[in-house]
Structures are given as structure tokens and as C-alpha cells.
N, C-alpha and C. Protein backbone atom coordinates (compact mmCIF):
# COMPACT_ATOMS: atom_id res chain seq x y z
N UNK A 1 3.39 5.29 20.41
CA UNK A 1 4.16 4.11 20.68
C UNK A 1 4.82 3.67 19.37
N UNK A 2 6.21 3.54 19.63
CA UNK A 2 6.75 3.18 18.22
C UNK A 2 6.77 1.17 18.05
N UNK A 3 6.62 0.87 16.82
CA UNK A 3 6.45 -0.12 16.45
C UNK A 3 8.28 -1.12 16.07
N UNK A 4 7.99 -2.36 16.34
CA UNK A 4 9.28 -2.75 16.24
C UNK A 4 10.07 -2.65 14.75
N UNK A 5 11.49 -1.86 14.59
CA UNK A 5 12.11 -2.14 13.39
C UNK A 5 12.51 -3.12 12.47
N UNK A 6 11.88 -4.03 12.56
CA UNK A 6 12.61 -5.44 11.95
C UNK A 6 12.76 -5.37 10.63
N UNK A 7 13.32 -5.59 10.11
CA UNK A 7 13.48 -5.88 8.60
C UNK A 7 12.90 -6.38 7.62
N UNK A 8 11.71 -6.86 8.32
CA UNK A 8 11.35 -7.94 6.80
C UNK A 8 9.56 -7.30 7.44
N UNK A 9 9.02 -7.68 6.10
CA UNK A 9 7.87 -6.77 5.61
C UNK A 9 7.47 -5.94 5.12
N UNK A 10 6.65 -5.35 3.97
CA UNK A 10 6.45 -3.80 3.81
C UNK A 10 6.78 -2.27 4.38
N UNK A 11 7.62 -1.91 3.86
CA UNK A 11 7.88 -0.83 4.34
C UNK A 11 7.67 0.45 2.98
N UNK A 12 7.00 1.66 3.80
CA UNK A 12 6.39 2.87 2.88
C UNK A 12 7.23 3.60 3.06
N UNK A 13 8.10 4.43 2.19
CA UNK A 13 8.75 5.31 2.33
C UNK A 13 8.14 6.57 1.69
N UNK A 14 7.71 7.48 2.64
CA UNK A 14 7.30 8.97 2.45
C UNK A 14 7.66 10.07 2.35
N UNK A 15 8.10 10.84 1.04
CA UNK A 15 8.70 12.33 0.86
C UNK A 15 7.48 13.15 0.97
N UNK A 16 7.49 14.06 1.74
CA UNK A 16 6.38 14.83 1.47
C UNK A 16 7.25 16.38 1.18
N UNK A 17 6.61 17.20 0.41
CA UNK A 17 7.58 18.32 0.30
C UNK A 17 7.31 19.48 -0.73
N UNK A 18 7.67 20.90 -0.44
CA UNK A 18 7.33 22.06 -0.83
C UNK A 18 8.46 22.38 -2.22
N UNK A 19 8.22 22.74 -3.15
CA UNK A 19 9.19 23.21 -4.09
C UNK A 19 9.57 24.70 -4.08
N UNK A 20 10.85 24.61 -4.25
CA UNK A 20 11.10 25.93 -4.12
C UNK A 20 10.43 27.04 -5.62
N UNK A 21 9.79 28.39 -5.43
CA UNK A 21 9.50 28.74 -6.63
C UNK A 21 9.87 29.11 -7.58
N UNK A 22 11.21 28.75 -8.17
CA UNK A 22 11.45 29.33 -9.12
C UNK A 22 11.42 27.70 -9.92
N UNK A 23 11.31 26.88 -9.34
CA UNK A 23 11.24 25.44 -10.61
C UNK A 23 9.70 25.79 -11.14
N UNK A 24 10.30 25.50 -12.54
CA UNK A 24 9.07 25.60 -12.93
C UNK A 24 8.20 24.34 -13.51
N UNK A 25 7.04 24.65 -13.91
CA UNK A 25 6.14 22.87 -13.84
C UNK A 25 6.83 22.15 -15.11
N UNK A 26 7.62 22.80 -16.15
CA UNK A 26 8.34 21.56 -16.55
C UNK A 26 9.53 20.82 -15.94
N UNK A 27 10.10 21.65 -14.91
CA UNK A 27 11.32 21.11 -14.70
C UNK A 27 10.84 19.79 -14.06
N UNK A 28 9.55 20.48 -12.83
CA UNK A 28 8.89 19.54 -11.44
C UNK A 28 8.39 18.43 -12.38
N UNK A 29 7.55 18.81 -13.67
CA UNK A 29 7.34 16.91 -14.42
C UNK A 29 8.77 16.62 -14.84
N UNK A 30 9.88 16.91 -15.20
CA UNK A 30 11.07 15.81 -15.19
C UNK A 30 11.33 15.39 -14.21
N UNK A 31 11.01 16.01 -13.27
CA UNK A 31 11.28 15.49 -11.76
C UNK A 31 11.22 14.32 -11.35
N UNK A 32 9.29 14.69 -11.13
CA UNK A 32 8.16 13.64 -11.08
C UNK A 32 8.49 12.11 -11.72
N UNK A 33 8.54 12.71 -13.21
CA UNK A 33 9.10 11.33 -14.41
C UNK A 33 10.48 10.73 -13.85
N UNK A 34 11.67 11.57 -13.78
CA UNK A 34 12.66 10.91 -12.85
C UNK A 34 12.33 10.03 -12.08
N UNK A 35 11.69 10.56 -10.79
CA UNK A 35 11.67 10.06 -9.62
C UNK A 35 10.91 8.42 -10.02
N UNK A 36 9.76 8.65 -10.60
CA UNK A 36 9.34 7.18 -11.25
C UNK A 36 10.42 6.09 -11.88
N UNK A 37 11.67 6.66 -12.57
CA UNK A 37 12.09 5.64 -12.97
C UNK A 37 12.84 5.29 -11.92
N UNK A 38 12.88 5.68 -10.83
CA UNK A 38 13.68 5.15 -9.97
C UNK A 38 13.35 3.50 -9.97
N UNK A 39 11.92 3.16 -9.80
CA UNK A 39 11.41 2.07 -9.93
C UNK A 39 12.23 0.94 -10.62
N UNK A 40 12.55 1.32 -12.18
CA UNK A 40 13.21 0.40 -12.92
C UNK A 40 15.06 0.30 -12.68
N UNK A 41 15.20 1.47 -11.83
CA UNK A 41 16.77 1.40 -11.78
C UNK A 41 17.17 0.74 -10.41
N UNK A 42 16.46 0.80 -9.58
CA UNK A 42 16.88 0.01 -8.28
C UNK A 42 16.32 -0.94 -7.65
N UNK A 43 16.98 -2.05 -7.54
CA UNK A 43 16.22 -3.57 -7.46
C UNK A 43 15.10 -3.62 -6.33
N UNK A 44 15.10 -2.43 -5.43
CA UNK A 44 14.60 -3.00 -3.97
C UNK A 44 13.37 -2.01 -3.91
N UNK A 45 13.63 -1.56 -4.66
CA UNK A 45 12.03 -0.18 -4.95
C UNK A 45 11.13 -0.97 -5.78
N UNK A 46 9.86 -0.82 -5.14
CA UNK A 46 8.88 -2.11 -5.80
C UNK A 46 7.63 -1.28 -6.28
N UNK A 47 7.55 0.00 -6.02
CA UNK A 47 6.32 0.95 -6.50
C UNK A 47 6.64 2.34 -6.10
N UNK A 48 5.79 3.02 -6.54
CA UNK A 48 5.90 4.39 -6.83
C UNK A 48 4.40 4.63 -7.21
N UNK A 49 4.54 6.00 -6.31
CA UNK A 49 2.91 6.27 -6.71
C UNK A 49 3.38 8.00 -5.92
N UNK A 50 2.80 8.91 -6.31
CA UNK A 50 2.91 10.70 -6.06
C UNK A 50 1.87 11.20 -6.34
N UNK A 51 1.16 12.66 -5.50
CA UNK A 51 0.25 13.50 -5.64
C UNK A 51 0.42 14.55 -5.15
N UNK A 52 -0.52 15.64 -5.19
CA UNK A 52 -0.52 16.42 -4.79
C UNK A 52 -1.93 17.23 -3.76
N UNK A 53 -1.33 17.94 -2.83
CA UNK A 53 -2.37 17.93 -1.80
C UNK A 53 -3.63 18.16 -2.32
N UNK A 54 -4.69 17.97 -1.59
CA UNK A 54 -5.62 17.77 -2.31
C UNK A 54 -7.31 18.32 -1.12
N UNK A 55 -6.14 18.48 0.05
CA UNK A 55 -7.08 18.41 1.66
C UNK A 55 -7.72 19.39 1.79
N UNK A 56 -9.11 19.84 2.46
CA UNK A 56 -9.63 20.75 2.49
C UNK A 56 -9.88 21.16 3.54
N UNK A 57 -8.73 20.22 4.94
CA UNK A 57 -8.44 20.86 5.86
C UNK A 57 -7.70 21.68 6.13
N UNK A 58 -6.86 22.23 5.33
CA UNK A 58 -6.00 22.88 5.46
C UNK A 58 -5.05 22.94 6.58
N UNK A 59 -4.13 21.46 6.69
CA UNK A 59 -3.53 21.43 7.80
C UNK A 59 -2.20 20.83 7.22
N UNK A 60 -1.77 21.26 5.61
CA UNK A 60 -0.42 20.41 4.90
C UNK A 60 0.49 21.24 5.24
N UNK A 61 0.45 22.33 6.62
CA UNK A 61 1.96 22.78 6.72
C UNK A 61 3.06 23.36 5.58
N UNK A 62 2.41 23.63 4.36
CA UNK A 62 2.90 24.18 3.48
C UNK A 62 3.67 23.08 2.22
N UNK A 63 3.29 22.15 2.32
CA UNK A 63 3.65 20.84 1.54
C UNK A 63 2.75 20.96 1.03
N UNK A 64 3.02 20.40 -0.51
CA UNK A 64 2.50 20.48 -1.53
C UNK A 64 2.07 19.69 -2.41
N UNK A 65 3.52 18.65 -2.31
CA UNK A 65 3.45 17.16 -2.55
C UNK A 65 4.14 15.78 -2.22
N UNK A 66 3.41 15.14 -2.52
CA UNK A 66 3.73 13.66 -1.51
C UNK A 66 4.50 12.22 -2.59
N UNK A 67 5.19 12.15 -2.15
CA UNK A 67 5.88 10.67 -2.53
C UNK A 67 5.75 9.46 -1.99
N UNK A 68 5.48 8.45 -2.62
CA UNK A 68 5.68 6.77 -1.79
C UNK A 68 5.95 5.83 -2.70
N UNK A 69 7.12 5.49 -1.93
CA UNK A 69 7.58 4.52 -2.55
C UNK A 69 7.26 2.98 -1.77
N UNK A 70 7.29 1.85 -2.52
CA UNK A 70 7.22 0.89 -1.44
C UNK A 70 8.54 -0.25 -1.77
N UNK A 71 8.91 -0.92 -0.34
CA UNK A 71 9.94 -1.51 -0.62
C UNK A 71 9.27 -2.85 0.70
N UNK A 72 10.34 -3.76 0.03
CA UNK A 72 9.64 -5.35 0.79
C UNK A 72 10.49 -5.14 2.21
N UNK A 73 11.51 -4.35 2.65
CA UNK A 73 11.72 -4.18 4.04
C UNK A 73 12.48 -3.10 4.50
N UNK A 74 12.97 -2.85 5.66
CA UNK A 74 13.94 -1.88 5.56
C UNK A 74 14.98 -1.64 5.20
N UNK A 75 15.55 -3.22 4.74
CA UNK A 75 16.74 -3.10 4.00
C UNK A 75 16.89 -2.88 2.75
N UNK A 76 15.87 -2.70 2.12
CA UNK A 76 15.36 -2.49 0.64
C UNK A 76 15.56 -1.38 0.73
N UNK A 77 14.95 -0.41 1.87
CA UNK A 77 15.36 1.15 1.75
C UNK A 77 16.31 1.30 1.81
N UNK A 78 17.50 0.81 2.53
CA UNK A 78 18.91 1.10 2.53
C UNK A 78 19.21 0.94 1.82
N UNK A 79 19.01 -0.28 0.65
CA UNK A 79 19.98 -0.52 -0.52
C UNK A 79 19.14 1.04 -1.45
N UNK A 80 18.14 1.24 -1.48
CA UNK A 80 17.71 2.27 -2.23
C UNK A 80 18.75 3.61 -1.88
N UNK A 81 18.55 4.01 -0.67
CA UNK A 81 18.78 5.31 -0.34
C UNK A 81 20.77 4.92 -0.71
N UNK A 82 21.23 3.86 -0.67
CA UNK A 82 22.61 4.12 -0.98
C UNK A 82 23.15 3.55 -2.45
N UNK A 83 21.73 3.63 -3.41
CA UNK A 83 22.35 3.07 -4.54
C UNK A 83 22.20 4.47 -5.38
N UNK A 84 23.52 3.96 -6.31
CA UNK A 84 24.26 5.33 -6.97
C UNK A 84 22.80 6.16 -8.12
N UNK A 85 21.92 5.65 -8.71
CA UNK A 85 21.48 6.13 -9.43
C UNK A 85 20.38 7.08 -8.56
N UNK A 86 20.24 6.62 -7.42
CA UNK A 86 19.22 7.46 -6.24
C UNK A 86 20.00 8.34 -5.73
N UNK A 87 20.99 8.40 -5.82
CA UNK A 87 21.86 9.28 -5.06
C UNK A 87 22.31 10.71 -5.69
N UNK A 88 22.31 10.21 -6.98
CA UNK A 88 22.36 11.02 -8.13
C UNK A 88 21.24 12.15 -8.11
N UNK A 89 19.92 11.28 -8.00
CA UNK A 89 18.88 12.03 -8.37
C UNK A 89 18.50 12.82 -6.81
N UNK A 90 18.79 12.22 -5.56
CA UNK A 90 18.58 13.01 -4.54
C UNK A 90 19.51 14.32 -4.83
N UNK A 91 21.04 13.82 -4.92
CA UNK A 91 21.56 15.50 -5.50
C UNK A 91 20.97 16.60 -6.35
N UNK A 92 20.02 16.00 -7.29
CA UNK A 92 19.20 17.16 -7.76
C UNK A 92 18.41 17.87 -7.08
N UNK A 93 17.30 16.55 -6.80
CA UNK A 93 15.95 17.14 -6.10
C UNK A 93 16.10 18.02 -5.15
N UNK A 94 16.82 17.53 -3.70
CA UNK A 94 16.63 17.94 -2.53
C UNK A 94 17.25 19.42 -2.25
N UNK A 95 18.10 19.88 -3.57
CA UNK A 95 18.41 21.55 -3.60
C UNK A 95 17.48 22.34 -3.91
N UNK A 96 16.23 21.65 -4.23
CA UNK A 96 15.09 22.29 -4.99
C UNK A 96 14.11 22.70 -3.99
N UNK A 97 14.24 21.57 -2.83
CA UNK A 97 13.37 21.96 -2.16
C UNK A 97 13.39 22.92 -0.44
N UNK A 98 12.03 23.41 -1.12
CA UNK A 98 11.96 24.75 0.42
C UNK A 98 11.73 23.67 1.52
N UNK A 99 11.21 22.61 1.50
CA UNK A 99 10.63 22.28 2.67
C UNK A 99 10.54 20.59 2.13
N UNK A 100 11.16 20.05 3.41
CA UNK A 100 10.91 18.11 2.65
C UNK A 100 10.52 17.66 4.64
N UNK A 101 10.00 16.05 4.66
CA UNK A 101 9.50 15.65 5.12
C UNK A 101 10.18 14.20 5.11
N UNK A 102 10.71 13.36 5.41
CA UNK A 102 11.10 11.86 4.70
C UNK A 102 10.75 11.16 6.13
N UNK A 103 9.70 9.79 6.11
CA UNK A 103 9.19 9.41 6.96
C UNK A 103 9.08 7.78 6.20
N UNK A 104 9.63 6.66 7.19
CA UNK A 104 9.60 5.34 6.62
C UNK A 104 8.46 4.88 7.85
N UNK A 105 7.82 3.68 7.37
CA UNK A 105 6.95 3.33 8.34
C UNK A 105 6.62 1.77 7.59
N UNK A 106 6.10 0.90 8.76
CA UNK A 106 5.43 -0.22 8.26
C UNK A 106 3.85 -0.16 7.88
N UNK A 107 3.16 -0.42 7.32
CA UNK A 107 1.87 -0.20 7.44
C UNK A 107 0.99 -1.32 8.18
N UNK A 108 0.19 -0.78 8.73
CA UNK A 108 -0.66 -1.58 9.68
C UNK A 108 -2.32 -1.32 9.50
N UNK A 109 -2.95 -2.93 9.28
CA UNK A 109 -4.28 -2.75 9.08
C UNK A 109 -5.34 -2.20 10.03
N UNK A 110 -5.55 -1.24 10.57
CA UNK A 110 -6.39 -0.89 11.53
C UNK A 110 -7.97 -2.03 11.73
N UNK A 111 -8.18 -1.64 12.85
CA UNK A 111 -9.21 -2.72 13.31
C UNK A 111 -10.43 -2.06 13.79
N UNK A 112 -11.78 -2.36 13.07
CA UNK A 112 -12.68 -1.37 13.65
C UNK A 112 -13.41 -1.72 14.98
């Protein structure tokens, strides 16, 4: 069941995604470091936090690693995803990668 879109509240924005192999682990930490300053360059991006799989279910579909960003609504993501210094850096990244994932969602406190 999908949840209503409204605009205002927390919203998680999720890259999850495979690198292609020929980057190598210095290019992927400028990456990484890039992708962090996104934080300071665009008003509506409020955190940043990345890892890498870690599951010992073995059910990551070939993803490798995960992005989240957080923004105060969905319009925060829009101004993100259409501001020039993100746009820039998506032109890098997303040629790099074998395999991406991009998933926005509200988060919700589960109830036991």
C-alpha cells in the first residue's frame, strides 16, 4: 500500500548501487567525498550518511553500496535533484555505474 505524497515531512532519499569495475577505490573515495559535499552545496539536503553491504543474507542483488540522503520534504528533493552542482556530479557518477537503485520514501515508526 503506497503512502500519501505530501510534501512536508522527512523524506529519505536512497541510491543503492553497483560500480562498474574498472573505477578504482581512489576514484570511488572522491566519489564518496564528493557526494558528501553535496550536503554543504545544496540548501535542501540536510544529511548524508553511505555504506557498504554488509548482509549475510545474501540477498543485495549485486549492490554494493548504499546512499541516504535526508531532506525536510519532497520538495527539498526536487530542489536537490535540479540544482546545478547535483547535476554536475550525477553526470559523473551515474556513467560509472553497472547497476543503481534510486528510491525516495517517508519514514515511518513501526509499532510493536
Amino acid at each position: 500500500m503506497a503512502a500519501a505524497a505530501g510534501s512536508d515531512g522527512v523524506v529519505k532519499h536512497l541510491l543503492l548501487a553497483r560500480f562498474k569495475e574498472e573505477v578504482t577505490p581512489e576514484r570511488l573515495d572522491g566519489l564518496i567525498r564528493r557526494y558528501a559535499a553535496l550536503v554543504d552545496a545544496v540548501p535542501s539536503m540536510k544529511a548524508f550518511h553511505w555504506g557498504t553491504d554488509v548482509s549475510i543474507e545474501n540477498l543485495h542483488q549485486g549492490f554494493t553500496h548504499v546512499f541516504e540522503s535526508t531532506f525536510e520534504s519532497t520538495e527539498g528533493v526536487k530542489e536537490y535533484i535540479e540544482h546545478p552542482v547535483h547535476v554536475e556530479y550525477a553526470n559523473e557518477l551515474l556513467p560509472l555505474l553497472e547497476k543503481v537503485l534510486i528510491i525516495d520514501y517517508k519514514p515511518a515508526a513501526g509499532k510493536a
